[in-house]
Protein backbone atom coordinates (compact mmCIF):
# COMPACT_ATOMS: atom_id res chain seq x y z
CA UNK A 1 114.50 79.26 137.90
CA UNK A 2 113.21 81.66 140.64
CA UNK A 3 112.47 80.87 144.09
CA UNK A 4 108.72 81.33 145.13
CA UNK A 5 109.76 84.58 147.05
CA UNK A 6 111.33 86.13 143.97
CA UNK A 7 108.64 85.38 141.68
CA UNK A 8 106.38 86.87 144.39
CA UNK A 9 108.46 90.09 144.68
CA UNK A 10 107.86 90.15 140.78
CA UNK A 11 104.26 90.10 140.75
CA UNK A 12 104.78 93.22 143.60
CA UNK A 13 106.74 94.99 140.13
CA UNK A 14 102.83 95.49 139.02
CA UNK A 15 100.56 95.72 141.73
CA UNK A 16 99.15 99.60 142.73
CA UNK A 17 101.41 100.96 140.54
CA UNK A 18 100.51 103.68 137.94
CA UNK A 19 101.95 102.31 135.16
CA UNK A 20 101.14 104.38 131.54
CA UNK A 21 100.24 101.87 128.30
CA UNK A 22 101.27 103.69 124.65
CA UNK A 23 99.12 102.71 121.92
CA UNK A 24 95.68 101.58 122.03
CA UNK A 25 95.81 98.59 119.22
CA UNK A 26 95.85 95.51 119.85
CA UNK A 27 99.26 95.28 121.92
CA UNK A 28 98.52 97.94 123.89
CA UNK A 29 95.02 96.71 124.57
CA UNK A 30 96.50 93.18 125.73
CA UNK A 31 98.97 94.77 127.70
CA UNK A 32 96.24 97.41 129.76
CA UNK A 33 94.07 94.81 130.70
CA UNK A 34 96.19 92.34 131.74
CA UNK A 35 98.12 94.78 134.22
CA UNK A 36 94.48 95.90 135.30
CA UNK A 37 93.62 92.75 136.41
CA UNK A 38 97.06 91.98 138.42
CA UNK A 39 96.54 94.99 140.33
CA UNK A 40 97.64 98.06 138.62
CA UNK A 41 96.49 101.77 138.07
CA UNK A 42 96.33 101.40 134.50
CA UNK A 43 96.31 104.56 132.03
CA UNK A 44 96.49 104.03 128.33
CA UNK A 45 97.06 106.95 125.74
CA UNK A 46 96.82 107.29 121.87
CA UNK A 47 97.67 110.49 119.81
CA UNK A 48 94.88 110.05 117.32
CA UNK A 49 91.10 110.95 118.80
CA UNK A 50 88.77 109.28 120.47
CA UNK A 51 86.03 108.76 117.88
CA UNK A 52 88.96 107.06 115.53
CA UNK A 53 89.28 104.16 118.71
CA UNK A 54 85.91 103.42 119.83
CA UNK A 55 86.04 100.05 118.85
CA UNK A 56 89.11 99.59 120.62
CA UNK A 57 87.73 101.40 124.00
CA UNK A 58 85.08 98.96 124.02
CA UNK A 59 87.90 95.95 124.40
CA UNK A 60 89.77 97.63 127.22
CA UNK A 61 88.51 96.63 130.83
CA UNK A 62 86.02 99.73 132.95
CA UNK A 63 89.44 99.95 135.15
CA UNK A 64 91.52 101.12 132.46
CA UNK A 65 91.73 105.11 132.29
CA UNK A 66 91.84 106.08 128.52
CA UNK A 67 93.59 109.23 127.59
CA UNK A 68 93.32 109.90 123.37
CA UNK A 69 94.18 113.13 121.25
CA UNK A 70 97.85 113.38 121.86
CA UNK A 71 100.63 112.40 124.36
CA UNK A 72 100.10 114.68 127.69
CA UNK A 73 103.00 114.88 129.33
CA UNK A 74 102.68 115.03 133.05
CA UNK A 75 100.96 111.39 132.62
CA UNK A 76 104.65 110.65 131.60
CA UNK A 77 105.86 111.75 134.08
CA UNK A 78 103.72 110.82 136.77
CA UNK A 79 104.44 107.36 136.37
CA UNK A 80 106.01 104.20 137.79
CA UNK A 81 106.43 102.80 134.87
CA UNK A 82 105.50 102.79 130.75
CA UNK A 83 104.46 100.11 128.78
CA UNK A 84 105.03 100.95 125.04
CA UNK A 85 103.40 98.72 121.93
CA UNK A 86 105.84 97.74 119.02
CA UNK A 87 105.10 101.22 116.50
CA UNK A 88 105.76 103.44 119.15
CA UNK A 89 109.70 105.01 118.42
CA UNK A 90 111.64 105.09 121.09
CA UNK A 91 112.59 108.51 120.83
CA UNK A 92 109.53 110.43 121.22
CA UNK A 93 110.14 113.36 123.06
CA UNK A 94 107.71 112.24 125.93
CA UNK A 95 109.83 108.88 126.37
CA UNK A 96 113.35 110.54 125.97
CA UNK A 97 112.15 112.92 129.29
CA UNK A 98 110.90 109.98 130.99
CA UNK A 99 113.87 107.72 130.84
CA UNK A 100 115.88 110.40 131.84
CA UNK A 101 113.65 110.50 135.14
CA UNK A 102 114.20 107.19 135.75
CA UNK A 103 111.27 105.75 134.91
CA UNK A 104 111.04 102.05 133.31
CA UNK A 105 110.29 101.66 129.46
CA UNK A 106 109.47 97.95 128.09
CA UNK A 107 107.29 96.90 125.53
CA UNK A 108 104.41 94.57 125.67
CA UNK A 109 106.40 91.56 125.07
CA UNK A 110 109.21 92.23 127.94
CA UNK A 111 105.29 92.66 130.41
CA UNK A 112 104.40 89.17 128.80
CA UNK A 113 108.16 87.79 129.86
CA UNK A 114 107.85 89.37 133.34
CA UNK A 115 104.49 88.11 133.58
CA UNK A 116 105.04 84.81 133.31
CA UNK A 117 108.96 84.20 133.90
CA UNK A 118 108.92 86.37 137.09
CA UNK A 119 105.98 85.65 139.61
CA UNK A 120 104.13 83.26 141.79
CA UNK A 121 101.15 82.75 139.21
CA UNK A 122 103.10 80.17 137.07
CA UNK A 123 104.98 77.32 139.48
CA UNK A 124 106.09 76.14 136.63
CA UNK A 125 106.97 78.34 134.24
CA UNK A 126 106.22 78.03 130.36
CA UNK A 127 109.34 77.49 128.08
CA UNK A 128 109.58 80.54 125.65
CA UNK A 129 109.91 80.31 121.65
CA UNK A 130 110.09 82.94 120.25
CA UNK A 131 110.79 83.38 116.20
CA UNK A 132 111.95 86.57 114.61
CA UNK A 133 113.43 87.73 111.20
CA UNK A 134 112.43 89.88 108.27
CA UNK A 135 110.09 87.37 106.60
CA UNK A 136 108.03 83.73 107.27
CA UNK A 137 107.88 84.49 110.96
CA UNK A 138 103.95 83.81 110.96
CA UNK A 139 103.98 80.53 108.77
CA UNK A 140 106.92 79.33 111.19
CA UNK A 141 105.26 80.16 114.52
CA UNK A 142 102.19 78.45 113.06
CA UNK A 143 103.91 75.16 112.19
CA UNK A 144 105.46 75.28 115.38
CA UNK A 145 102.40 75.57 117.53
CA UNK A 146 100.70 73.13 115.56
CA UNK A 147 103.36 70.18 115.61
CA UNK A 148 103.47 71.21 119.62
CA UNK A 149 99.55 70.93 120.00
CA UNK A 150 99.25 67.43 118.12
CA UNK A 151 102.56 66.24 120.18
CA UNK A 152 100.52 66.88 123.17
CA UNK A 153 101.64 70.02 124.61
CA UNK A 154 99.57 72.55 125.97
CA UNK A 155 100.40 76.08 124.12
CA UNK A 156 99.80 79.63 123.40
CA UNK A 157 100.85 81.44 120.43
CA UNK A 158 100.99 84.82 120.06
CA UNK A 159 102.80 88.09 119.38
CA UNK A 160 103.26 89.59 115.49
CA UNK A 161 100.93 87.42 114.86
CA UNK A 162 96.80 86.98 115.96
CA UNK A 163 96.48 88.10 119.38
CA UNK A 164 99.28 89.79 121.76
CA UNK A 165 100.90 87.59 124.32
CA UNK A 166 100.27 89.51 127.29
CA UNK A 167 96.37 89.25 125.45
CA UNK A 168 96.99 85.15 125.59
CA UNK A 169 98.42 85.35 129.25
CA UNK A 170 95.12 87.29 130.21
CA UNK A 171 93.15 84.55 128.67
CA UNK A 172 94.78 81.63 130.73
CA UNK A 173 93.87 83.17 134.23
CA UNK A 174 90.71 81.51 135.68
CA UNK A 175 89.97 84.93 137.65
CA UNK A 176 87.99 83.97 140.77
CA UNK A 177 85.24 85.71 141.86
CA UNK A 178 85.16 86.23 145.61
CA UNK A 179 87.75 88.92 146.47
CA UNK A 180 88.78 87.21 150.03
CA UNK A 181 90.22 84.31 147.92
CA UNK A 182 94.07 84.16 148.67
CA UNK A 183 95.30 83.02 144.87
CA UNK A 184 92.79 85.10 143.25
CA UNK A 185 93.97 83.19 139.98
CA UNK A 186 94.33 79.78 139.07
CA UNK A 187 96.59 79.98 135.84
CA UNK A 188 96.10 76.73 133.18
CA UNK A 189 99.33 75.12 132.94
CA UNK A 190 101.33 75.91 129.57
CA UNK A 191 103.92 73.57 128.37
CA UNK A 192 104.97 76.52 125.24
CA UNK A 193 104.67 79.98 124.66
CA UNK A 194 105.21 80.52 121.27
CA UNK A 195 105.71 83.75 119.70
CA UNK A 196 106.31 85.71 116.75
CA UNK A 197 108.56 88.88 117.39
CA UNK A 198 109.58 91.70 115.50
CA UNK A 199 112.23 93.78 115.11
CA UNK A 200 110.05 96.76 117.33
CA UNK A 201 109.30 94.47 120.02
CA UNK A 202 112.92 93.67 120.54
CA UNK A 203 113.82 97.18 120.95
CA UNK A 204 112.35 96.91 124.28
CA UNK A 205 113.51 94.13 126.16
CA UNK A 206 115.10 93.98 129.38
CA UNK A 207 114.90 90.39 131.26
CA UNK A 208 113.26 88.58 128.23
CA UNK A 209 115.46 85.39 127.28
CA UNK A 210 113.35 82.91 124.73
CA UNK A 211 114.53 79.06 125.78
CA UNK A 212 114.56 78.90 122.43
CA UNK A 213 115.26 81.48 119.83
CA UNK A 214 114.92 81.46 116.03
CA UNK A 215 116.22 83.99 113.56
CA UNK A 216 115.07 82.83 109.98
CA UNK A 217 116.39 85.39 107.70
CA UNK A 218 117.60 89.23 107.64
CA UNK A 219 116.84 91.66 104.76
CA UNK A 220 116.29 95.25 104.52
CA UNK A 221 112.91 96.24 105.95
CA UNK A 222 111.83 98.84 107.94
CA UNK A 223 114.44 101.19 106.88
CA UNK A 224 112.59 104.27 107.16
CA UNK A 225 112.71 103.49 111.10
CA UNK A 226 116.03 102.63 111.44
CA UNK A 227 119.01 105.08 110.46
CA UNK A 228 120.91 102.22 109.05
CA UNK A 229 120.84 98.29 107.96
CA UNK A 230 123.29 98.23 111.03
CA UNK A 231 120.55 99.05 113.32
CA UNK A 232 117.98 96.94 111.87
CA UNK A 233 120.28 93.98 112.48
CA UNK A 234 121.51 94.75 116.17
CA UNK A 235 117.20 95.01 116.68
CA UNK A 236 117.22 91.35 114.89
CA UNK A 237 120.15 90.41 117.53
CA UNK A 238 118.46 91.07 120.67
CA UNK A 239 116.36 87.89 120.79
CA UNK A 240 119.22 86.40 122.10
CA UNK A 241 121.26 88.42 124.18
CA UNK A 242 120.33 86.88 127.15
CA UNK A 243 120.28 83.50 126.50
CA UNK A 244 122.64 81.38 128.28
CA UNK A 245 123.77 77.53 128.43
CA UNK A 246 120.88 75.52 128.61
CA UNK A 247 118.84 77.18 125.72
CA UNK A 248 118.81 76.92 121.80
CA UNK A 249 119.38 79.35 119.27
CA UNK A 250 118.44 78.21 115.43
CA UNK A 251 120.08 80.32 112.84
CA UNK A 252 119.65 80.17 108.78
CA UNK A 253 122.97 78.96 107.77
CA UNK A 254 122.28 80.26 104.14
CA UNK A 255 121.88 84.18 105.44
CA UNK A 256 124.95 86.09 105.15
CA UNK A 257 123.92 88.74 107.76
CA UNK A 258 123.06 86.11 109.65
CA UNK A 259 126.20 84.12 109.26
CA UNK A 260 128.21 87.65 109.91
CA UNK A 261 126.01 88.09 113.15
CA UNK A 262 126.87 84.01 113.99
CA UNK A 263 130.62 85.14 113.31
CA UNK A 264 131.09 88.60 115.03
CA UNK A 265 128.94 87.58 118.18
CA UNK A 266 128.60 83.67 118.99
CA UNK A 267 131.37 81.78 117.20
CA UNK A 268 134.18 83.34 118.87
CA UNK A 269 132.90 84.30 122.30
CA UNK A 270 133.81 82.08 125.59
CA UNK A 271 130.67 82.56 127.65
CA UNK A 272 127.94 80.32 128.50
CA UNK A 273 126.36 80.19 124.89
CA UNK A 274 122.92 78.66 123.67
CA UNK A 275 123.26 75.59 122.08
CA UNK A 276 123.57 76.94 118.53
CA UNK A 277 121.48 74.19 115.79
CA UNK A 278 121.20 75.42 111.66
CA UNK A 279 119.20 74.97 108.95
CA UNK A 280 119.83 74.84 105.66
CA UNK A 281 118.69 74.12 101.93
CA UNK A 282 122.43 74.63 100.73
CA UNK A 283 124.82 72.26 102.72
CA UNK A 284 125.10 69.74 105.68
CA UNK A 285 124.90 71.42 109.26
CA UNK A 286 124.46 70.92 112.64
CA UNK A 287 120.33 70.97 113.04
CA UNK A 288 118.12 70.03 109.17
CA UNK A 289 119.23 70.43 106.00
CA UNK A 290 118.24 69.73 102.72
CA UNK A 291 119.70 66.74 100.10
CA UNK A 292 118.71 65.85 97.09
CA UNK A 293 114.96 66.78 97.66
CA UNK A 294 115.01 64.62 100.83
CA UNK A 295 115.33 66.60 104.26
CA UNK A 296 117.56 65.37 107.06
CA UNK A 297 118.70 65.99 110.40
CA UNK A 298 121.61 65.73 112.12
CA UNK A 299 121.19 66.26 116.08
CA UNK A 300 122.63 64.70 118.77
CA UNK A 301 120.62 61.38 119.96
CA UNK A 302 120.10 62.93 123.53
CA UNK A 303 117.30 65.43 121.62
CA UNK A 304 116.37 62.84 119.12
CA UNK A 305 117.31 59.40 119.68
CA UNK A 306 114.35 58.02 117.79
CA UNK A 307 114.72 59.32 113.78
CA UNK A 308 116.77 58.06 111.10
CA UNK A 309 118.72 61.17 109.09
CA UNK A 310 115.77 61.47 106.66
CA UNK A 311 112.62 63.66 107.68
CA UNK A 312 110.58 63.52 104.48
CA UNK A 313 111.10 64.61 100.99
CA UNK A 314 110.41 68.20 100.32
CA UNK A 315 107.76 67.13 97.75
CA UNK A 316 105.76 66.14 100.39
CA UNK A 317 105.90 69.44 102.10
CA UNK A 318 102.42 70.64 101.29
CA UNK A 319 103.10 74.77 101.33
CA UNK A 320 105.17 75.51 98.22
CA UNK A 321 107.47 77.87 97.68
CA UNK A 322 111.50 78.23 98.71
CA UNK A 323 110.71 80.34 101.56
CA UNK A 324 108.24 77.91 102.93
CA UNK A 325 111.06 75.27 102.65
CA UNK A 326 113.19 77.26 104.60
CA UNK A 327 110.02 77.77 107.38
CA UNK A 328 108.54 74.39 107.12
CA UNK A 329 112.72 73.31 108.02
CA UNK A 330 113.21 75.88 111.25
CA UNK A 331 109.37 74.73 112.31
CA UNK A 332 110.34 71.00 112.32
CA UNK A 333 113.93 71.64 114.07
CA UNK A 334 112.48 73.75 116.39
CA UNK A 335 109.60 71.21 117.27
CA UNK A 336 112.07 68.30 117.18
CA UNK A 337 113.89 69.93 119.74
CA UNK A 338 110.69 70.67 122.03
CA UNK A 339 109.99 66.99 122.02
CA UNK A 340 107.66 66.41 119.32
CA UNK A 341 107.70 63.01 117.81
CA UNK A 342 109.21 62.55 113.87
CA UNK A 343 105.49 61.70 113.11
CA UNK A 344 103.50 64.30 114.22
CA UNK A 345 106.32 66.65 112.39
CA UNK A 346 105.90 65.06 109.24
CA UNK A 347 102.27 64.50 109.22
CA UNK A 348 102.03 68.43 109.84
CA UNK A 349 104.08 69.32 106.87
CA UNK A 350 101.71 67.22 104.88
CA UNK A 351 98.55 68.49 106.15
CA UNK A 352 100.08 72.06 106.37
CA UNK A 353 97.94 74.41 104.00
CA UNK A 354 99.49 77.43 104.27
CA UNK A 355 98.54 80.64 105.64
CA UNK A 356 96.20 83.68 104.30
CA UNK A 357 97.88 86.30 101.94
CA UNK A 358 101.31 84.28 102.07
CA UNK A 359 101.60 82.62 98.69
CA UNK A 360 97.78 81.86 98.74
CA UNK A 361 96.73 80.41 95.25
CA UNK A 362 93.12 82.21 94.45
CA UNK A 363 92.64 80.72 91.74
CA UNK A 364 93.03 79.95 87.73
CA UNK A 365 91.77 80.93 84.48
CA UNK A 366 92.73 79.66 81.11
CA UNK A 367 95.70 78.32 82.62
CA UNK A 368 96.71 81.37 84.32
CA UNK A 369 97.66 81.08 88.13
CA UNK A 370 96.65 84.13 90.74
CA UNK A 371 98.86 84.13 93.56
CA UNK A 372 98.21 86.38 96.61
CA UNK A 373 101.39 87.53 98.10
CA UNK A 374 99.99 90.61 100.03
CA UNK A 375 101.96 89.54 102.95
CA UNK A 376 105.43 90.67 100.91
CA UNK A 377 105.91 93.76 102.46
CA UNK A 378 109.88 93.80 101.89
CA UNK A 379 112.11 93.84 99.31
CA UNK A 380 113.49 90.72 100.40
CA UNK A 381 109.94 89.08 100.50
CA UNK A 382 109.19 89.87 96.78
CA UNK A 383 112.73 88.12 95.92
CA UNK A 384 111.93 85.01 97.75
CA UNK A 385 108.99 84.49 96.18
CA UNK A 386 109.98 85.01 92.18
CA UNK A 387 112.91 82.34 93.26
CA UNK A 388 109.69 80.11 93.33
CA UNK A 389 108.08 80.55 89.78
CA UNK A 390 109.42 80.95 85.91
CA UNK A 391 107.00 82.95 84.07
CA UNK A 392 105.28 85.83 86.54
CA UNK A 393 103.22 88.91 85.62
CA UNK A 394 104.43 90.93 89.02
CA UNK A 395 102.04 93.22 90.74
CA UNK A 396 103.96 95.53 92.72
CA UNK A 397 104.03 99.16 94.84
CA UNK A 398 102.54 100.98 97.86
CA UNK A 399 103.93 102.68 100.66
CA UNK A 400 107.66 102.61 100.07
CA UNK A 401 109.67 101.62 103.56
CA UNK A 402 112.52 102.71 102.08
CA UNK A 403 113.14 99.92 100.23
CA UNK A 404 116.55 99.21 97.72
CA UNK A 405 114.22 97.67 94.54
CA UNK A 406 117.29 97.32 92.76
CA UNK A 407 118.33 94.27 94.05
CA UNK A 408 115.40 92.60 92.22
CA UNK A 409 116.62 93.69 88.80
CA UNK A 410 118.21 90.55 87.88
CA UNK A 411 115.73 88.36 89.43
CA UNK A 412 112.52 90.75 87.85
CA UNK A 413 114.55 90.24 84.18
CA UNK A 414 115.09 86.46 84.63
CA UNK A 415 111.47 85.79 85.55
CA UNK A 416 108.81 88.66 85.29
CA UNK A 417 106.91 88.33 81.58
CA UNK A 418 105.80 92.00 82.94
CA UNK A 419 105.48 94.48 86.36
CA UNK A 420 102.27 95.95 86.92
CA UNK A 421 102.63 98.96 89.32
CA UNK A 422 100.42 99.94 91.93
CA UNK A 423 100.39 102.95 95.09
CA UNK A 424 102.37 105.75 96.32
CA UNK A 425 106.10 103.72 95.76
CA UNK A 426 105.26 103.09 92.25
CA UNK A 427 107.09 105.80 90.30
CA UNK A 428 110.11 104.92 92.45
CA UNK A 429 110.32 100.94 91.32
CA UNK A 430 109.77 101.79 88.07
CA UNK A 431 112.58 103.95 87.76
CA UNK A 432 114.45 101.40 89.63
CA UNK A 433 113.40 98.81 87.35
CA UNK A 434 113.47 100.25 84.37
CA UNK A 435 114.35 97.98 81.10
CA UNK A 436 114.40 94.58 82.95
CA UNK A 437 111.07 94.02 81.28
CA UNK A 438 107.70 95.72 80.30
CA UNK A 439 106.02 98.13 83.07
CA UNK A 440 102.64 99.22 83.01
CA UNK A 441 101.07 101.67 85.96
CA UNK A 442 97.41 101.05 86.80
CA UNK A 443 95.50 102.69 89.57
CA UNK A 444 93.38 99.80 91.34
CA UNK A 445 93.58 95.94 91.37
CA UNK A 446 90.38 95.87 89.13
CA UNK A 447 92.84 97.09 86.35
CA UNK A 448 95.91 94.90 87.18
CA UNK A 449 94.22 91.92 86.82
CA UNK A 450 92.37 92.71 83.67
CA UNK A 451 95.82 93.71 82.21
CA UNK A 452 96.98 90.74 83.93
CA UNK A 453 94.62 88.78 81.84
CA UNK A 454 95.11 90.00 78.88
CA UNK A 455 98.87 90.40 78.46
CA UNK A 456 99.73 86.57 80.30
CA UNK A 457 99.19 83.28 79.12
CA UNK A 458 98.64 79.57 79.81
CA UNK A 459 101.17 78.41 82.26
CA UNK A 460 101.88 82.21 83.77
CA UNK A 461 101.48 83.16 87.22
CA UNK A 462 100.20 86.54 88.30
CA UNK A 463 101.62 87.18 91.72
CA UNK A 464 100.68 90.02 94.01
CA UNK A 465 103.59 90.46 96.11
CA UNK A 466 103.82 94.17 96.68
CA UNK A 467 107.19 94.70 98.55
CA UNK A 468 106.14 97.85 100.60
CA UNK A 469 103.47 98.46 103.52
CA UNK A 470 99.72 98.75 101.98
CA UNK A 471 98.60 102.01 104.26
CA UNK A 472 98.41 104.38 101.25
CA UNK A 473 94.93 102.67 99.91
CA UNK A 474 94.07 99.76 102.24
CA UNK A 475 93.74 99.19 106.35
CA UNK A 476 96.83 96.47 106.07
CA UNK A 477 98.13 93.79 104.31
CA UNK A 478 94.72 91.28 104.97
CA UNK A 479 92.66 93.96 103.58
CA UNK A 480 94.61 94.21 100.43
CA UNK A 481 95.18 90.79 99.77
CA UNK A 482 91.33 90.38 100.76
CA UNK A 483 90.73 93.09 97.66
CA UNK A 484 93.20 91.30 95.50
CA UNK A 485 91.22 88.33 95.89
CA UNK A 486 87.95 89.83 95.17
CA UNK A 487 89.05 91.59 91.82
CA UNK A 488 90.61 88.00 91.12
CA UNK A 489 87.10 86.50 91.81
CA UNK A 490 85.57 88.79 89.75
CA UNK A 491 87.08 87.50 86.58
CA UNK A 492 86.68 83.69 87.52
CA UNK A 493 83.30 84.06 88.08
């Protein structure tokens, strides 16, 4: 923990320094204002034009200096330090020249870290989850903040998912309004920060160390990024390169990678490790693991001296799916851990509904089941999700992330009745695909579920779980799951 003079000193890393935000969405936006208002010269740049952002201008605060239509370069270099959101590479020419000044580069969620790990505003600081890995980050982070909320604990959750954290720091500062105040803030007091974090944001760390640190699963994604798998997976690693003895890591004791990663960096090392807890739907470890249908825990009684070895039984876990087992299991570990009551944990996973465009059922007609899956961006995704159904018509495609569709050819001939094909990536699946069971090519959701309809029958599932980014024909993933769900509607109506 830092002394107050440290955390003081901190603060000093921010104030009247010109400090250059990259990216005006919605990190970038979280991240300008918040340095704004703890006493920076804040400039923020985008490369596309103004009149794309002015929605986005109107969120930033008067004291922000907005710079659109390209990256000028002397802004670069004219500052103390650069603030970069998650989509911004690394090795953009502008950044490559600045580093090589000198200058600092961290993302938003290292300025969130800082913010509150580092300085006088928090006397006691917030203990840090944070959750990465290639899929169910958002439904895990949600459980988690939930089960900490009805424990008691006062939170903020943010990150890859809703709002950024430096956004939710912004929004716990009770700014005074006389300027001759000394503490010009008066920060609520947070118990949790919890946060979703991606692969991006952990190319940018520096000081960041989560108290405790989740990685749920590793699959390819994000490949045309990354020169290699290799890559991807040291990005994955970072979330806990500087935790120490005193903290927890939770790892998936079913992921290979991840098991590799456990092997090549934690099992042998002799330095001051995390405390290292599993979870599992495959075989007994250390942390929650699944038996039989029934769910049980084995932790030491100095985290949990009050539950027997059974949780609940995975029937009563109301999200469905095998994925969502594996979440609802890190969620409940992780919240065990914090200091929420067996109760509250299993009361959650009852009540737990599920989130938007993540295995959403939409609805059913003539016994046919519409699933909206828009969130399955990945290879990896898609796979998880036909583990959890028999008979599935498969809507599929958009903008290929370089993706290995192969690896679903066993899985698509064991349990896809048919693959509908959709986007810019859907000449490539098919060919991938090809003979593992009837393809058909449509050119809007309107036609996928009318052939959907008509080729399917009682006791199918249609399941919209894309496996590639949605930017060649919608906004993101909400707005084509949103249009999924209308062209479902239309038919129910």
């Amino acid at each position: 923990m830092l002394q107050a003079e440290e955390k003081k000193n901190m603060l000093n890393t921010f104030r009247d320094k010109n400090i250059l935000v990259i990216g005006l969405a919605r990190s970038g936006i979280g991240a300008a204002n918040l340095l704004s208002v703890l006493g920076a010269r804040v400039s923020i740049t985008d490369k596309k034009p103004g009149s794309m952002l002015e929605t986005n201008i109107m969120r930033l605060l008067p004291s922000v200096n907005v710079i659109t239509d390209g990256n000028h370069r002397d802004i670069f270099n004219n500052s103390d330090m650069i603030v970069i959101s998650p989509g911004v590479p690394l090795g953009i020419p502008e950044l490559v020249l600045a580093r090589g000044k000198g200058i600092p580069v961290i993302g938003e969620l290292e300025l969130a870290y800082q913010t509150v790990a580092g300085c006088e505003l928090y006397p006691a600081t917030p203990h840090f989850i944070g959750v990465t890995g290639t899929n169910g980050k958002s439904t895990t982070v949600t459980l988690i903040d939930l089960m900490l909320k009805e424990s008691g604990y006062k939170t903020l959750l943010g990150g890859n998912i809703g709002n950024a954290v430096t956004a939710e720091i912004l929004n716990t500062l009770n700014i005074r309004q006389k300027s001759t105040d000394e503490r010009p803030f008066v920060p609520e007091i947070m118990d949790y920060i919890v946060a979703e974090i991606s692969s991006f944001q952990l190319e940018t760390i520096n000081e960041f160390r989560p108290g405790t640190a989740a990685i749920l699963n590793i699959t390819p994604d994000h490949l045309d990024r990354y020169e290699g798998m290799d890559d991807y997976i040291s990005a994955k690693a970072r979330i806990f390169e500087n935790q120490t003895a005193g903290d927890y890591l939770i790892l998936n004791a079913d992921d290979p990678v991840i098991m590799e990663l456990y092997d090549a960096k934690l099992k042998t090392q002799h330095v001051k490790l995390p405390e290292i807890f599993f979870f599992s739907r495959r075989r007994q470890v250390k942390g929650i693991y699944l038996k039989k249908g029934e769910v049980y825990c084995d932790m030491p009684r100095s985290l949990l001296p009050s539950l027997d070895a059974s949780l609940i039984s995975s029937g009563e876990i109301k999200i469905g799916g095998i994925h969502n087992l594996e979440n609802a299991m890190a969620a409940s570990l992780i919240a065990l851990i914090s200091g929420c009551p067996p109760q509250v944990v299993r009361n959650t996973l009852r009540s737990f509904p599920g989130l938007e465009h993540r295995l959403e059922f939409v609805g059913e007609s003539k016994g046919v089941r519409f699933i909206n899956d828009s969130k399955g961006t990945n290879v990896g995704a898609v796979a998880k999700s036909l583990e959890g159904f028999e008979k599935v018509v498969l809507i599929m495609g958009g903008r290929d992330k370089d993706g290995d569709f192969s690896i679903l050819r066993d899985l698509i001939k064991r349990k896809a009745r048919l693959l509908i094909l959709i986007g810019e990536a859907g000449e490539k699946i098919g060919e991938k695909l090809k003979g593992m069971t009837d393809i058909y090519k449509v050119n809007d959701f309107r036609e996928a579920v009318d052939l959907s309809m008509a080729k399917a029958s009682a006791g199918d599932v249609v399941l919209l779980s894309p496996g590639c980014a949605s930017f060649d024909m919608f906004a993101d993933f909400e707005d084509r799951g949103r249009k999924f769900k209308e062209a479902v509607r239309e038919i129910l109506e």
